[in-house]
Each structure stands twice: as C-alpha cells, then as structure tokens.
N, C-alpha and C. Protein backbone atom coordinates (compact mmCIF):
# COMPACT_ATOMS: atom_id res chain seq x y z
N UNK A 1 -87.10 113.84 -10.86
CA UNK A 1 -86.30 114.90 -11.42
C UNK A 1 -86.81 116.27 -10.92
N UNK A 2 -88.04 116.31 -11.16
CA UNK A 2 -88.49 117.41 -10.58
C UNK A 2 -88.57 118.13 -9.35
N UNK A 3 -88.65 117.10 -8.05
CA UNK A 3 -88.22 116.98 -6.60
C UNK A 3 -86.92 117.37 -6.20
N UNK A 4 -85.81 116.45 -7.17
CA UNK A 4 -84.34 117.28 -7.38
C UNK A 4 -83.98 118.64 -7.84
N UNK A 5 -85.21 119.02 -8.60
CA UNK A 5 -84.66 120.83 -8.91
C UNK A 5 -85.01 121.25 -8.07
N UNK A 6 -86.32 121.24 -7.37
CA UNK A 6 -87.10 121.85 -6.38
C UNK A 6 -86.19 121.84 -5.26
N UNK A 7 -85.72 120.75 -4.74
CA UNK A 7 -84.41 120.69 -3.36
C UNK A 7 -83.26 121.70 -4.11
N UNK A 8 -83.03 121.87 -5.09
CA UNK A 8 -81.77 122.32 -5.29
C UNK A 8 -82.25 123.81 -5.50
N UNK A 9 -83.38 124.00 -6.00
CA UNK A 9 -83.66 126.10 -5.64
C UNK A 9 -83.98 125.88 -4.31
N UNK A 10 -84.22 125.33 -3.52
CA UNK A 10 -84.49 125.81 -2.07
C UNK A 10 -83.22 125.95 -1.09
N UNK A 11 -81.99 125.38 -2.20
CA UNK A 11 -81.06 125.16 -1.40
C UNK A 11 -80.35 126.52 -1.63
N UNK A 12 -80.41 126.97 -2.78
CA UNK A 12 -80.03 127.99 -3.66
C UNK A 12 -80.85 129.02 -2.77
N UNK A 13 -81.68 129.18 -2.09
CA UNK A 13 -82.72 130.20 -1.80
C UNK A 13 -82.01 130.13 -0.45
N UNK A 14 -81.50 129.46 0.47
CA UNK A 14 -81.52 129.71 1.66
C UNK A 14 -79.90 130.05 1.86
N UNK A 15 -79.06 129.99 0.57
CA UNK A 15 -77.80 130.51 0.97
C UNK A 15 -77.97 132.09 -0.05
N UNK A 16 -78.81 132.16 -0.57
CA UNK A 16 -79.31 133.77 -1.13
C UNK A 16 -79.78 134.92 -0.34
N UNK A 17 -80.75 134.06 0.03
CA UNK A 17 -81.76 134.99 0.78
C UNK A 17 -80.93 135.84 2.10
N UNK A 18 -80.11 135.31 2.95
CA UNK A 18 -79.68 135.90 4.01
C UNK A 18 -79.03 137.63 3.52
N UNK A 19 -78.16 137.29 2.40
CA UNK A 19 -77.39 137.88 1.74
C UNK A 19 -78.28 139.23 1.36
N UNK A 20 -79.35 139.32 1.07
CA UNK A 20 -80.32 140.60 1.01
C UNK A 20 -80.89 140.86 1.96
N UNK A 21 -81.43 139.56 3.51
CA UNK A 21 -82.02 140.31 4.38
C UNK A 21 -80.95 141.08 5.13
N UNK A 22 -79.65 140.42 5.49
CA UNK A 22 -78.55 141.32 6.27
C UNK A 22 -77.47 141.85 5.25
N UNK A 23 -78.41 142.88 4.45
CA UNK A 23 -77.22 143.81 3.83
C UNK A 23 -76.52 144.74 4.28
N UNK A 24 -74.99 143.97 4.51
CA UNK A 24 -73.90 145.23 4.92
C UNK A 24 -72.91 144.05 6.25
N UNK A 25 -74.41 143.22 6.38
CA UNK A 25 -73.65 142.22 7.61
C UNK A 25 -72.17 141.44 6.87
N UNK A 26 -71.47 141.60 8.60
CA UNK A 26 -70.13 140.62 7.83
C UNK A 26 -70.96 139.04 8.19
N UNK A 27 -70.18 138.55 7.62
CA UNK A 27 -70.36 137.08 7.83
C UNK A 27 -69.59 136.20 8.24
N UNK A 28 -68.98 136.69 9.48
CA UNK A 28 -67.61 136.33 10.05
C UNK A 28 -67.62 134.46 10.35
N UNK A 29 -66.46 133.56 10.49
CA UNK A 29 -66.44 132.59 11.29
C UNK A 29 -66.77 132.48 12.88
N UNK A 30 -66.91 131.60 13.50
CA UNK A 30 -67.58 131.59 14.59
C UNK A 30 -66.44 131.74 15.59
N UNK A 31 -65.06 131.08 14.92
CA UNK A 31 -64.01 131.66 15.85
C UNK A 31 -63.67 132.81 16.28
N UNK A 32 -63.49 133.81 15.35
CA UNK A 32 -63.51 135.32 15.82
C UNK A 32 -64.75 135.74 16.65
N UNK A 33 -65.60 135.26 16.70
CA UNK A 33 -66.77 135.71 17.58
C UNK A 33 -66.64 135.22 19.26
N UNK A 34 -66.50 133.59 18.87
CA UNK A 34 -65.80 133.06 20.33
C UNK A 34 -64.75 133.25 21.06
N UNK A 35 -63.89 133.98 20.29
CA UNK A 35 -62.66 134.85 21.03
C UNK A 35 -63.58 136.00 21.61
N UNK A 36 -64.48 136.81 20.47
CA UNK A 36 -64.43 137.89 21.49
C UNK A 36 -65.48 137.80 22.79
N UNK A 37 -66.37 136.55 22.73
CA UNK A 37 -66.80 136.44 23.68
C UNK A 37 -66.44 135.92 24.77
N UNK A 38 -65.21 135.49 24.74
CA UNK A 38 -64.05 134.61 26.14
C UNK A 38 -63.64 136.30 26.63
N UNK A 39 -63.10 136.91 25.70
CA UNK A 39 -62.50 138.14 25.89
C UNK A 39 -63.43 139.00 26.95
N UNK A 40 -64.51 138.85 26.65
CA UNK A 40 -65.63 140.04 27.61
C UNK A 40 -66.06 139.41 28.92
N UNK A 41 -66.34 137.83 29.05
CA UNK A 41 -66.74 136.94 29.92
C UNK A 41 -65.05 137.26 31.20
N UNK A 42 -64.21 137.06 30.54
CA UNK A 42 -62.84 136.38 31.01
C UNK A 42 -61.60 137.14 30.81
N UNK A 43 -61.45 138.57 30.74
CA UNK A 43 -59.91 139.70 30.08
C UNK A 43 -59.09 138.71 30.59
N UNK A 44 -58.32 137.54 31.38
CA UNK A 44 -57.20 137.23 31.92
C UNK A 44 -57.22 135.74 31.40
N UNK A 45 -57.84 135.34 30.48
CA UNK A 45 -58.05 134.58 29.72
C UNK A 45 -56.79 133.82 28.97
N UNK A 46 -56.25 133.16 29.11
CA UNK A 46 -54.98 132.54 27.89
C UNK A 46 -55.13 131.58 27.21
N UNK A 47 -55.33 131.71 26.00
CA UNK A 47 -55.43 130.02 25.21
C UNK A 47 -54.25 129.10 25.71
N UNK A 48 -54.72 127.84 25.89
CA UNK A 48 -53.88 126.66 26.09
C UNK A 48 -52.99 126.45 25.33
N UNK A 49 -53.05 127.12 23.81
CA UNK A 49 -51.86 126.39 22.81
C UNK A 49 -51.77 126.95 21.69
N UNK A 50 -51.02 127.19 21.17
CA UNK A 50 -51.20 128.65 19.71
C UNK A 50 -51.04 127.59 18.82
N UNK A 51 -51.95 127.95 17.70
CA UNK A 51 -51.88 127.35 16.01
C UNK A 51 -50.26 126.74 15.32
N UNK A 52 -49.98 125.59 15.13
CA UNK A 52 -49.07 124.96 14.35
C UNK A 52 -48.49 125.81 13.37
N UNK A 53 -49.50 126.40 12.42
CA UNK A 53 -49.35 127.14 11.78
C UNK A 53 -50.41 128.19 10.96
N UNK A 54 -50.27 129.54 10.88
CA UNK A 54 -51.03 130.40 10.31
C UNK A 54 -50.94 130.43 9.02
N UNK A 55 -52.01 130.53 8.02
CA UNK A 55 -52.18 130.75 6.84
C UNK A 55 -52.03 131.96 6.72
N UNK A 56 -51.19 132.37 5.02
CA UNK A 56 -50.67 133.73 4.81
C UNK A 56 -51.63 134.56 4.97
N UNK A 57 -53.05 134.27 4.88
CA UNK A 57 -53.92 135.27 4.57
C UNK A 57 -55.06 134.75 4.43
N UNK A 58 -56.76 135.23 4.74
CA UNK A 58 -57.66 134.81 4.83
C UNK A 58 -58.68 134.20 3.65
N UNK A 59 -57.89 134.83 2.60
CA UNK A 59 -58.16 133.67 1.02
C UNK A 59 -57.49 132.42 1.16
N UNK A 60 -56.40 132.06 1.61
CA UNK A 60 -55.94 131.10 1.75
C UNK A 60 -56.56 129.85 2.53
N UNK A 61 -57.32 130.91 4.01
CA UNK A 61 -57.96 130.33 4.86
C UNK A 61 -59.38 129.47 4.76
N UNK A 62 -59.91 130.52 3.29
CA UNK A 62 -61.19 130.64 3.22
C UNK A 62 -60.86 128.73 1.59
N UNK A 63 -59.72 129.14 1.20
CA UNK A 63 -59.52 128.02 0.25
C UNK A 63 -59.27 126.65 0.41
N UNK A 64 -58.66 126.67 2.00
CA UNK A 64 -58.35 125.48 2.64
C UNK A 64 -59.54 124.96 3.81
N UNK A 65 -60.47 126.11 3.78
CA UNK A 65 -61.56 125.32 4.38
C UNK A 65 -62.70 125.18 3.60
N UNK A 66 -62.77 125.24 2.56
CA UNK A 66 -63.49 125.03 0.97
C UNK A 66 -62.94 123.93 0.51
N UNK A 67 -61.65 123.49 0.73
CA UNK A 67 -61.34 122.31 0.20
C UNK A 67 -61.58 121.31 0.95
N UNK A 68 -61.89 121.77 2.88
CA UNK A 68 -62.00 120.29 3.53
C UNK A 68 -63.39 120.19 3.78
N UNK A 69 -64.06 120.72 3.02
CA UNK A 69 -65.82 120.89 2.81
C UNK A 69 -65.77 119.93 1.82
N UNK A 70 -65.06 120.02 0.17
CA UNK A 70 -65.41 119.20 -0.51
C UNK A 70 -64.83 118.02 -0.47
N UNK A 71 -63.80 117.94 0.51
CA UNK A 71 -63.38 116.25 0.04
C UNK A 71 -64.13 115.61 1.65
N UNK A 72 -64.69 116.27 2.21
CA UNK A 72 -65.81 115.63 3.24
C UNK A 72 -66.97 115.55 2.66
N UNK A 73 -67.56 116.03 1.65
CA UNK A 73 -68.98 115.95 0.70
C UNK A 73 -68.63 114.99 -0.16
N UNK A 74 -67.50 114.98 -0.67
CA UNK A 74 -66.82 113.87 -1.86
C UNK A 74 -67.14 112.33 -1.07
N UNK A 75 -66.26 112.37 0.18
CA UNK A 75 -66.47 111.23 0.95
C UNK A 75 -67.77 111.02 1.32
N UNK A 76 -68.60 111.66 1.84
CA UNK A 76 -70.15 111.54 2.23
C UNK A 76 -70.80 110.96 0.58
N UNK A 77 -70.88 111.92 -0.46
CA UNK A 77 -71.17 111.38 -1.16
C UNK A 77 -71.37 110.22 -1.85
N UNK A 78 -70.00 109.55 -1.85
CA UNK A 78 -69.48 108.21 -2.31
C UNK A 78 -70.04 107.41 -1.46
N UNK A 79 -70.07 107.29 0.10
CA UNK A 79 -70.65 106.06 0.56
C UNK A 79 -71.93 106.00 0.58
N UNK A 80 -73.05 107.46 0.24
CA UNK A 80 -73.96 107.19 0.47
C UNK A 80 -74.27 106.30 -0.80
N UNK A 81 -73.71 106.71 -1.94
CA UNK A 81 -73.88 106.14 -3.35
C UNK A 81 -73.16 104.93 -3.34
N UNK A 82 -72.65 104.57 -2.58
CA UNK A 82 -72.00 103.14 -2.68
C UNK A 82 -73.05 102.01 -1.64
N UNK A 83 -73.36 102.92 -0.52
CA UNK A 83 -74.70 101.76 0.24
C UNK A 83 -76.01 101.96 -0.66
N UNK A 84 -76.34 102.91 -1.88
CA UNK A 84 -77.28 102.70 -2.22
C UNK A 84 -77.00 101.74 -3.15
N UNK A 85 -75.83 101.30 -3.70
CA UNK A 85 -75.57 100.34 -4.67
C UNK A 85 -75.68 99.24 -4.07
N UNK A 86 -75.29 98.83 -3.19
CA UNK A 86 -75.25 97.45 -2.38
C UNK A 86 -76.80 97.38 -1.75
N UNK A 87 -77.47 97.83 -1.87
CA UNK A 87 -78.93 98.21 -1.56
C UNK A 87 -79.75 97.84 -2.93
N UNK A 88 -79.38 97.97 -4.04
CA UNK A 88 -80.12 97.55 -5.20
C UNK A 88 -79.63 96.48 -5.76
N UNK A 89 -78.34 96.00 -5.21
CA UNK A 89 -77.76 95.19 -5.56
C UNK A 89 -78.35 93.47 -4.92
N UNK A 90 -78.80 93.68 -3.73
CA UNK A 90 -79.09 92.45 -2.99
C UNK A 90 -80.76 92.86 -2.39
C-alpha cells in the first residue's frame, strides 16, 4: 500500500513540477510544432491529405483526445488485471 502511494505522488510530482519550472510556457501538441518545423526545413512543402474532419474547437480537441487516453488505459488496464487473474488462478 505504501509503495502504491509513493508511485502515485511521484506520478503527481512529475506532471506538477514542469508546470512551475516553465512558468508562462505553452504546452503545445507536437503537431503544431512539426508543422512548423516542415515549414522552415521545406516553405514548398504540401501535406499529402487534409483531415476528414476538424473539430469545432480545441476543447473539443483536447476532450476527444482525453477520451482516447482513457478508453486505451481502460483497455490496458483490464488485460493487465485479467493476465494477473489467470496468473493466480493456475
């Protein structure tokens, strides 16, 4: 139990801590960064294929990739807890 709190403030500490050493930093996705670095490498540059579809807005963006975080942790979760069952089981 105690090993489990300890992992869980360290986990707590390392998504904190950034947040006071780079105060003021954005904390952009890596896509906007990799555009602008094609952009400086490459000005004549054309993406191969534009987005299916754009989300209205970057809460939306930020909600629909929060949701495919947790039902990929949901899934990770479950099998790890399901091979540890079949693991105590036999």
């Amino acid at each position: 139990m105690k090993k489990n709190l300890l992992l869980l403030a360290v986990v707590v500490l390392l998504a904190i801590i950034p947040l006071f050493i780079q105060k003021g930093a954005d904390f952009e996705g890596a896509d906007g960064e990799a555009e602008a670095a094609i952009g400086e490498i490459d000005a004549s540059y054309e993406p191969w294929f534009e987005s299916l579809w754009e989300p209205p807005s970057g809460e939306i963006e930020s909600l629909l990739f929060a949701l495919q975080a947790a039902i990929g942790a949901g899934f990770i979760g479950y099998f790890i807890g399901l091979m540890r069952g079949k693991h105590k089981e036999g």
